[in-house]
Protein backbone atom coordinates (compact mmCIF):
# COMPACT_ATOMS: atom_id res chain seq x y z
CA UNK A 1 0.00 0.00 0.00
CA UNK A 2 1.27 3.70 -0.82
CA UNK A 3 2.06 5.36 2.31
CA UNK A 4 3.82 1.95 3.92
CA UNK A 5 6.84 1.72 1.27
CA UNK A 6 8.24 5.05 2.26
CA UNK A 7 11.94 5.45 1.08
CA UNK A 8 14.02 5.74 4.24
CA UNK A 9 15.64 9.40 4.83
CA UNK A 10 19.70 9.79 4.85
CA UNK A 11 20.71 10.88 8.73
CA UNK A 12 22.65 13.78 8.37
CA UNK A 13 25.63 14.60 10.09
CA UNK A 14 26.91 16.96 12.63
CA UNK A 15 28.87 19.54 10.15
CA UNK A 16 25.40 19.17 7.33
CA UNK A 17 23.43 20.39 10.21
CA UNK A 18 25.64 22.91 11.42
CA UNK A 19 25.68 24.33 8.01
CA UNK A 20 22.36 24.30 7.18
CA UNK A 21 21.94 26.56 10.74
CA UNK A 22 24.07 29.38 9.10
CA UNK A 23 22.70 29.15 6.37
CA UNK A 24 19.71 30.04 7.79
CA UNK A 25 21.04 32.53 10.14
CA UNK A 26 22.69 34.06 7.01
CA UNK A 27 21.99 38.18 5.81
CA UNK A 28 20.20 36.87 2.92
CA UNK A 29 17.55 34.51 4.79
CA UNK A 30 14.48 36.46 4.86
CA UNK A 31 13.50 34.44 8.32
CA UNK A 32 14.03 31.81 10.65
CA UNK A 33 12.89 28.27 9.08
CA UNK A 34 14.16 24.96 10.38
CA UNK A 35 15.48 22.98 7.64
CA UNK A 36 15.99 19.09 7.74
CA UNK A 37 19.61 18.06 7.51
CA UNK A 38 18.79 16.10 4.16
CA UNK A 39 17.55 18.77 2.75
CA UNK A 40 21.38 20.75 2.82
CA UNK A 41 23.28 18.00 0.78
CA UNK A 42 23.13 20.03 -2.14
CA UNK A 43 25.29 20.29 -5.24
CA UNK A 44 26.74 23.41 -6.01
CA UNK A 45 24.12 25.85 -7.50
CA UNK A 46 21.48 23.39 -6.85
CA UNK A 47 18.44 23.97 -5.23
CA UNK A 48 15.38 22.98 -2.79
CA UNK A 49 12.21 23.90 -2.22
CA UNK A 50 9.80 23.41 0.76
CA UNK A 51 6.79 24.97 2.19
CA UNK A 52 7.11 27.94 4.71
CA UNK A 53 6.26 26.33 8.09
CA UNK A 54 3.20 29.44 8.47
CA UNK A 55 1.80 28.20 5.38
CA UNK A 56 1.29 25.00 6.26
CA UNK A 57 -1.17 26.45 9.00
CA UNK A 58 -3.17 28.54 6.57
CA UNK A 59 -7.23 27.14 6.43
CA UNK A 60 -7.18 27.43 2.87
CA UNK A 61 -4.13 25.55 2.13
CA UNK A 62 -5.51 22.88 5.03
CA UNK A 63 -9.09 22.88 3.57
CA UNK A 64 -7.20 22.49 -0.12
CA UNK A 65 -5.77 19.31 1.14
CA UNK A 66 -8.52 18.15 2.72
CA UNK A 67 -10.77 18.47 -0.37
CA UNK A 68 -8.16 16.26 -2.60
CA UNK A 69 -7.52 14.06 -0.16
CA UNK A 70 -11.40 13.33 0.75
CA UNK A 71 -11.96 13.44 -3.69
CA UNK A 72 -9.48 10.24 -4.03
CA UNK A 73 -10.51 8.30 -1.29
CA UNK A 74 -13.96 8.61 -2.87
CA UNK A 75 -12.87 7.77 -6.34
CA UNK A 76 -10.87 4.80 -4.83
CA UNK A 77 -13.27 3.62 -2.37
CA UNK A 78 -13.61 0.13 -4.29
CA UNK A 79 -9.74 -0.16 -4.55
CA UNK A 80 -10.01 -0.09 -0.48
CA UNK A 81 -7.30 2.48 -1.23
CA UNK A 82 -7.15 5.19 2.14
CA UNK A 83 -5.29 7.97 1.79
CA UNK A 84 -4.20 9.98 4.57
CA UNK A 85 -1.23 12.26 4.25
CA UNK A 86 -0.52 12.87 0.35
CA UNK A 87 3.60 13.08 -0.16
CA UNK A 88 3.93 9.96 1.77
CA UNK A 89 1.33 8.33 -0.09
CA UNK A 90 1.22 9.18 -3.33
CA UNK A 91 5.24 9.46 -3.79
CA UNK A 92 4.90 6.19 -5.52
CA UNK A 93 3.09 6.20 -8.21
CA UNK A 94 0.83 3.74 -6.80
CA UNK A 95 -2.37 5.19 -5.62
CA UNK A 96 -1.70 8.06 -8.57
CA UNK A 97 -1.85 5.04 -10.93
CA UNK A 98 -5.16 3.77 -9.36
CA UNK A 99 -6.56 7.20 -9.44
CA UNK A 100 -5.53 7.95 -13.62
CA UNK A 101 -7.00 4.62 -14.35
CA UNK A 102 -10.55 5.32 -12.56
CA UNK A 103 -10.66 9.01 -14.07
CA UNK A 104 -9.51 7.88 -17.53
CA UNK A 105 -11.67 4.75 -16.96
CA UNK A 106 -8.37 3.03 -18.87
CA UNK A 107 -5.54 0.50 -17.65
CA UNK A 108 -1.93 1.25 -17.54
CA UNK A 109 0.72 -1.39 -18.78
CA UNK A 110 2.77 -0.34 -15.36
CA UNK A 111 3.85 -3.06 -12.68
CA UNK A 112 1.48 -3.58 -9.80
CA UNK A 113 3.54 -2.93 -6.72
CA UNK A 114 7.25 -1.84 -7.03
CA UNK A 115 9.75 -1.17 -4.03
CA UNK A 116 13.02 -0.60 -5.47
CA UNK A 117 13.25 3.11 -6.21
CA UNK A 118 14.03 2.59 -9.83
CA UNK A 119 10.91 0.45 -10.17
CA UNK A 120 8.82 3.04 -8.77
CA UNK A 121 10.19 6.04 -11.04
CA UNK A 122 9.42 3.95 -13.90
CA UNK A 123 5.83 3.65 -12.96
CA UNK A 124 5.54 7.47 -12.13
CA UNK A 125 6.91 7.89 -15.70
CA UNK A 126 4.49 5.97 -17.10
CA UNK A 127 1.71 7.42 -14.95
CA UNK A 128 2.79 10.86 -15.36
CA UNK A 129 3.30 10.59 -19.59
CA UNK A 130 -0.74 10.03 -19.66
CA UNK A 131 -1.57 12.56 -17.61
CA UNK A 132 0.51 14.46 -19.40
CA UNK A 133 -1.40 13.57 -22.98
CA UNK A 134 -3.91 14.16 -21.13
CA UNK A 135 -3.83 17.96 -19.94
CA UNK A 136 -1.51 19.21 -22.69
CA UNK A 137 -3.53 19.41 -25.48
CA UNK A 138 -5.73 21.72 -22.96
CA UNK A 139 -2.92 23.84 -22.34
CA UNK A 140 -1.97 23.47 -18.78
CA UNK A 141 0.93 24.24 -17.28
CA UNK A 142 3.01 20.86 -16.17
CA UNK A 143 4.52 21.84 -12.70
CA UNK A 144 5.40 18.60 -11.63
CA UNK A 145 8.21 16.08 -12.70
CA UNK A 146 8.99 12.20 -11.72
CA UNK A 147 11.88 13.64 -9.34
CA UNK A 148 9.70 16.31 -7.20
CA UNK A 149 7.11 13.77 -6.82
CA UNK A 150 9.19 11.34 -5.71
CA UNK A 151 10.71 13.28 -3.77
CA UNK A 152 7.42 14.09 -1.68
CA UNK A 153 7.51 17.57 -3.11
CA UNK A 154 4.05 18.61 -1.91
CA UNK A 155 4.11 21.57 -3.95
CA UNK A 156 4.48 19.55 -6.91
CA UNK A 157 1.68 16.87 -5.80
CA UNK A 158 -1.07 19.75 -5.19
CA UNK A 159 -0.53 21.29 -8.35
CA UNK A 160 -0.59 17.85 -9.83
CA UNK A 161 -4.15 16.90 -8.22
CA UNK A 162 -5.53 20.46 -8.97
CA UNK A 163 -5.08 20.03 -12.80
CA UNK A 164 -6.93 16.63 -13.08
CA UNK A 165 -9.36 17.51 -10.28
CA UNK A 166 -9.79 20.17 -12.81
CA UNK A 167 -9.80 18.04 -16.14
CA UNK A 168 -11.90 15.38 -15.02
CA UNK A 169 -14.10 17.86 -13.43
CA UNK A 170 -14.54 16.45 -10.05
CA UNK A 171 -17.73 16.99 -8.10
CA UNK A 172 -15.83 18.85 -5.21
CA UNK A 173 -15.21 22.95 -4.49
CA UNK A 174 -12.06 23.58 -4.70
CA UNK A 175 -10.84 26.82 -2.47
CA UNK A 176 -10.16 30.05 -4.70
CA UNK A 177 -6.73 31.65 -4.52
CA UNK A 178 -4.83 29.17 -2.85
CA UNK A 179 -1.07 30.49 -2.19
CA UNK A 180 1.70 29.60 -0.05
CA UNK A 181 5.22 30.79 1.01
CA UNK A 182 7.89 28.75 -0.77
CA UNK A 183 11.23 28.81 1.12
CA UNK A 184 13.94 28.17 -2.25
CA UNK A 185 17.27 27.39 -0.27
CA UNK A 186 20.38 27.04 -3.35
CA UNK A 187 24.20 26.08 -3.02
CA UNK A 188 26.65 28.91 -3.95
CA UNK A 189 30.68 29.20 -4.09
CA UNK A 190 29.68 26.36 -0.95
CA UNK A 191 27.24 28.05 0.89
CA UNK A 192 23.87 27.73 1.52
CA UNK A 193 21.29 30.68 0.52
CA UNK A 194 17.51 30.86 1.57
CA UNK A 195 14.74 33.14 -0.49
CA UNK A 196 10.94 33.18 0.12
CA UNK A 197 8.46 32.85 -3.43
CA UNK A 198 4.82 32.31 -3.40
CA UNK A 199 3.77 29.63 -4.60
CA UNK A 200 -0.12 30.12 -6.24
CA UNK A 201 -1.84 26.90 -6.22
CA UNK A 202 -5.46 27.68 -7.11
CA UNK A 203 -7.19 30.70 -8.94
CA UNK A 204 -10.46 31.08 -9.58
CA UNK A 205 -12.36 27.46 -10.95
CA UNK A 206 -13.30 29.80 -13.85
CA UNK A 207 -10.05 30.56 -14.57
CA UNK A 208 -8.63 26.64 -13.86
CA UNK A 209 -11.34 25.23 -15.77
CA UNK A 210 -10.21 27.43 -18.93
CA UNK A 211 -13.49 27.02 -20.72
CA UNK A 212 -15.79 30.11 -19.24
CA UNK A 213 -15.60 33.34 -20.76
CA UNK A 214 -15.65 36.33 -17.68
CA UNK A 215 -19.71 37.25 -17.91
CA UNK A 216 -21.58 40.04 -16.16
CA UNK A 217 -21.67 38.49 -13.01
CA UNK A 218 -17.97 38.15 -13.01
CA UNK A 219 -17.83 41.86 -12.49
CA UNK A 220 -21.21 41.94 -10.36
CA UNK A 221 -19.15 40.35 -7.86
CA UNK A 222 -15.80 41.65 -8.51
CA UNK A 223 -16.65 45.82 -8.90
CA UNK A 224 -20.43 46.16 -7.59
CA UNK A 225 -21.00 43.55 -5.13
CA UNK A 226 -23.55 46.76 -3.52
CA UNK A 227 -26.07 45.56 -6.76
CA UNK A 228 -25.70 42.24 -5.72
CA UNK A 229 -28.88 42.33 -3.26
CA UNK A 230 -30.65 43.97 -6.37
CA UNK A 231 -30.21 41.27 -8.41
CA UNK A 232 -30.66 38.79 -5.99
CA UNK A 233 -34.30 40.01 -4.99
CA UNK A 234 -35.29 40.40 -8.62
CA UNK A 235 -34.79 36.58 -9.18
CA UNK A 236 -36.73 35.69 -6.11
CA UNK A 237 -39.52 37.54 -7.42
CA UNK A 238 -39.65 35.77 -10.80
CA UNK A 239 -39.01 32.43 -9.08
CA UNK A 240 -41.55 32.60 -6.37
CA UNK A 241 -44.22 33.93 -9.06
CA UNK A 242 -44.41 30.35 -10.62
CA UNK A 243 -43.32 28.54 -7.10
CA UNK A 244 -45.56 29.72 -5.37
CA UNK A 245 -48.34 27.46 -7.34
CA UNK A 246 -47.10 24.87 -6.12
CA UNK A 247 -47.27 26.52 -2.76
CA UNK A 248 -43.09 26.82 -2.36
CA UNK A 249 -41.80 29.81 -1.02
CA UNK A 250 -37.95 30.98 -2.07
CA UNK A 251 -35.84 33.22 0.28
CA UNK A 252 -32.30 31.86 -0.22
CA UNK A 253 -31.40 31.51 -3.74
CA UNK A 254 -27.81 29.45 -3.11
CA UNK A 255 -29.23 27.15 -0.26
CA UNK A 256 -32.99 26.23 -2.19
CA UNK A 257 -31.82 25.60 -4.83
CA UNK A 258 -28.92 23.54 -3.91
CA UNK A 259 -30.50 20.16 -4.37
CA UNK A 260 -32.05 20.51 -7.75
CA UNK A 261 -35.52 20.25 -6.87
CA UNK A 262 -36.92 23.42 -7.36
CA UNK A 263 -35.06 24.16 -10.81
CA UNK A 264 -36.82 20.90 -12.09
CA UNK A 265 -40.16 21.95 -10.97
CA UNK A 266 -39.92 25.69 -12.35
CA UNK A 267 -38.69 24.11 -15.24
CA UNK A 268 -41.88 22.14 -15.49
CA UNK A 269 -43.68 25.41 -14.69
CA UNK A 270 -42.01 27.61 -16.77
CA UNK A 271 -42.60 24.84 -20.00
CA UNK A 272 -45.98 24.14 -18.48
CA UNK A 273 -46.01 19.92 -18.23
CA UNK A 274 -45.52 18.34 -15.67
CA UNK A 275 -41.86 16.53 -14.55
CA UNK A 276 -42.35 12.65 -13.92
CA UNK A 277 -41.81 12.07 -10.03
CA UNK A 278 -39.45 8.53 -11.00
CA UNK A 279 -36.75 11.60 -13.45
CA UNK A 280 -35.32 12.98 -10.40
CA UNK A 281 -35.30 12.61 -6.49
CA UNK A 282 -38.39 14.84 -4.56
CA UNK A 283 -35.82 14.61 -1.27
CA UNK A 284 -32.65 13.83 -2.51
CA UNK A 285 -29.78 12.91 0.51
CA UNK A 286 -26.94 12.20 -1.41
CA UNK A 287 -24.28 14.63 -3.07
CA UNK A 288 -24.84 12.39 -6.07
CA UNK A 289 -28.47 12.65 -6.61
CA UNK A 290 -28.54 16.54 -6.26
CA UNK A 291 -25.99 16.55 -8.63
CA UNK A 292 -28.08 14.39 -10.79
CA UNK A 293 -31.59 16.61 -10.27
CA UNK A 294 -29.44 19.70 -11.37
CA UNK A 295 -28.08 17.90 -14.24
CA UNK A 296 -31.82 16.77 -15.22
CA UNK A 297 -33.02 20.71 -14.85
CA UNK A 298 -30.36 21.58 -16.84
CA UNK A 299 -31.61 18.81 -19.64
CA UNK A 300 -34.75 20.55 -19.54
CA UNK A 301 -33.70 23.89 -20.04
CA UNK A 302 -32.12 22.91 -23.07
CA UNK A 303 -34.78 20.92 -24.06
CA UNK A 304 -37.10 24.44 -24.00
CA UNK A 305 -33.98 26.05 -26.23
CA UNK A 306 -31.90 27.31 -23.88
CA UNK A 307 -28.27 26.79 -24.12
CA UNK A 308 -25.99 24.37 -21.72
CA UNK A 309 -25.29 26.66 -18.68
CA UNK A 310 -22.29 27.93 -18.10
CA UNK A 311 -22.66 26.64 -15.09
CA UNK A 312 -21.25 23.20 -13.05
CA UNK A 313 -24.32 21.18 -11.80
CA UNK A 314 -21.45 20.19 -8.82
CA UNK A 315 -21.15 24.39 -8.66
CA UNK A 316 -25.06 24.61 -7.80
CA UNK A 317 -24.90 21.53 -5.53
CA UNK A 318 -21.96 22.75 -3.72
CA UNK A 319 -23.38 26.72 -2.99
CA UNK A 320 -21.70 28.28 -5.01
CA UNK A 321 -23.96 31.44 -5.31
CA UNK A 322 -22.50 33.10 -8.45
CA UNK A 323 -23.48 29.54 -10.71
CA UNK A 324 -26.79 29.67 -8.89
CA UNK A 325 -27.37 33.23 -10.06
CA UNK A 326 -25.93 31.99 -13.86
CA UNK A 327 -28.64 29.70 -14.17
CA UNK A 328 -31.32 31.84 -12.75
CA UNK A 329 -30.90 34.82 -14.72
CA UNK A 330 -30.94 32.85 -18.25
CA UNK A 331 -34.80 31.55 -16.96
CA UNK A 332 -35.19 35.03 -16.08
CA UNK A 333 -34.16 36.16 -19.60
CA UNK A 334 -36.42 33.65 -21.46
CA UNK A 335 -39.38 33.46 -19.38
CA UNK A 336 -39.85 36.80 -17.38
CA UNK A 337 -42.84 37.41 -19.19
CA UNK A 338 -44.62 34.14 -18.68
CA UNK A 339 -47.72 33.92 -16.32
């Protein structure tokens, strides 16, 4: 299992700890970091990377984790694959391989289980060659090698996860604007030199999904989030004017609608038939089958001529108020007028 064939780490000795201190304590070192004695036995001019200590206690960067981690155990639930802490268990290749194969829903010609450290490069090459047919062709960025992830590089395993959480567009939220302090500690004329980067690991899902155009709403957030309430009590209006036929009553537009329910039956009142109880779920519990009723409303609504939304069904499902107010406003464009 990933996670239990961990490479063993090189003890250092007294005078590679002693110089990774001054190094530290050096003019140029922006602040006081403890660095592991492995991490000094550098080559001249080479270099390091690893995560700012303060980082590491950031919520976002901890809730980004969280959110990957909790995504693959719940793609690999049937492998009986648990993952708990991601460089020591996906270093590998193993569990990565597991996780390409159930995305792609394809098989890779790689070895099973490998614990020589050659064997398991080979298989990360492997792996990492189809993901990389994979997201190329959609222009991302490859921020990642067989070395850094190997090498536990966490850095390198987020941004790795990100892009096919991305790709494969996973049913999870991913937090917005995700950066972290990178300390960069490099060899030079024999000594070691520490700098501080940041590192961004997540943008906006508009902007990692690469697809969306910026729309009005975009800047309705961005520049006048004051007309936000405006907008907001406009839709409830329209919506509750056909809900409230069927006795419903709207006063949060990200939380109601959340579960699908209520976009299939304005759907059915907006189009005037009536919406088959056995098409969707009246009191859906899963995350599944409210991702499934918003996916059916959003059959509909093409189905009555308006275009796909812009919009993630996982977006609506998850809260995410701006894709609720997407879909919204397009039935509020095409049927304001309807009785």
């Amino acid at each position: 299992m990933a996670g239990l064939l961990c490479k063993k780490r090189k003890k250092g000795v007294s005078d590679l700890q002693e110089e990774g201190k001054n190094a530290i304590n050096a003019p140029m070192s922006p602040t006081t970091i403890d660095i592991h004695p492995e991490d000094t036995l550098l080559e001249e001019n080479e270099e390091r990377t690893m995560i700012d200590p303060n980082s590491k206690e950031d919520a976002k960067f901890k809730e980004l984790i969280k959110v990957l981690i909790d995504w693959i155990n719940d793609v690999l639930v049937e492998e009986r694959i648990i993952v708990k802490q991601l460089e020591e268990d996906l270093y590998d290749g193993q569990v990565l391989q597991k996780l390409l194969e159930k995305l792609a829903d394809r098989k890779l010609n790689v070895a099973e289980v490998t614990q020589s450290e050659i064997g398991q490069k080979q298989k990360l090459q492997t792996v990492l060659e189809a993901v990389h047919d994979l997201l190329r062709p959609h222009g991302w960025t490859i921020k990642w090698n067989v070395d850094s992830i190997h090498g536990k590089n966490l850095i390198s395993i987020l941004h790795l996860l990100v892009a096919l959480a991305m790709h494969f567009r996973a049913p999870i939220r991913l937090p917005e604007h995700v950066s972290v302090q990178v300390v960069v500690v490099r060899k030079r004329e024999g000594l070691l030199q520490t700098a501080h980067v940041t590192e961004e690991l997540t943008t906006t899902t508009e902007m990692m999904m690469g697809r969306f155009e910026r729309d009005a709403f975009d800047t309705l957030f961005d520049h006048a989030p004051d007309k936000l309430s405006v907008v907001k009590k406009s839709l409830i209006t329209f919506v509750n004017k056909h809900l409230n036929k069927l006795n419903l009553e709207v006063t949060e537009l990200e939380t109601q609608f959340a579960d699908g329910v209520y976009l299939v039956l304005l759907m059915g009142l907006l189009e005037d038939y009536f919406v088959p109880l056995h098409n969707f779920y009246l009191t859906p519990e899963s995350f599944d089958q409210k991702v499934h009723n918003v996916s059916f409303a959003f059959e509909l609504m093409q189905d009555g001529g308006l275009k796909k939304p812009k919009a993630r069904p996982e977006d609506v499902v998850n809260l995410d108020l701006k894709s609720t107010l997407r879909v919204l406003y397009n039935l509020f464009t095409k049927y304001k007028n309807v009785e």
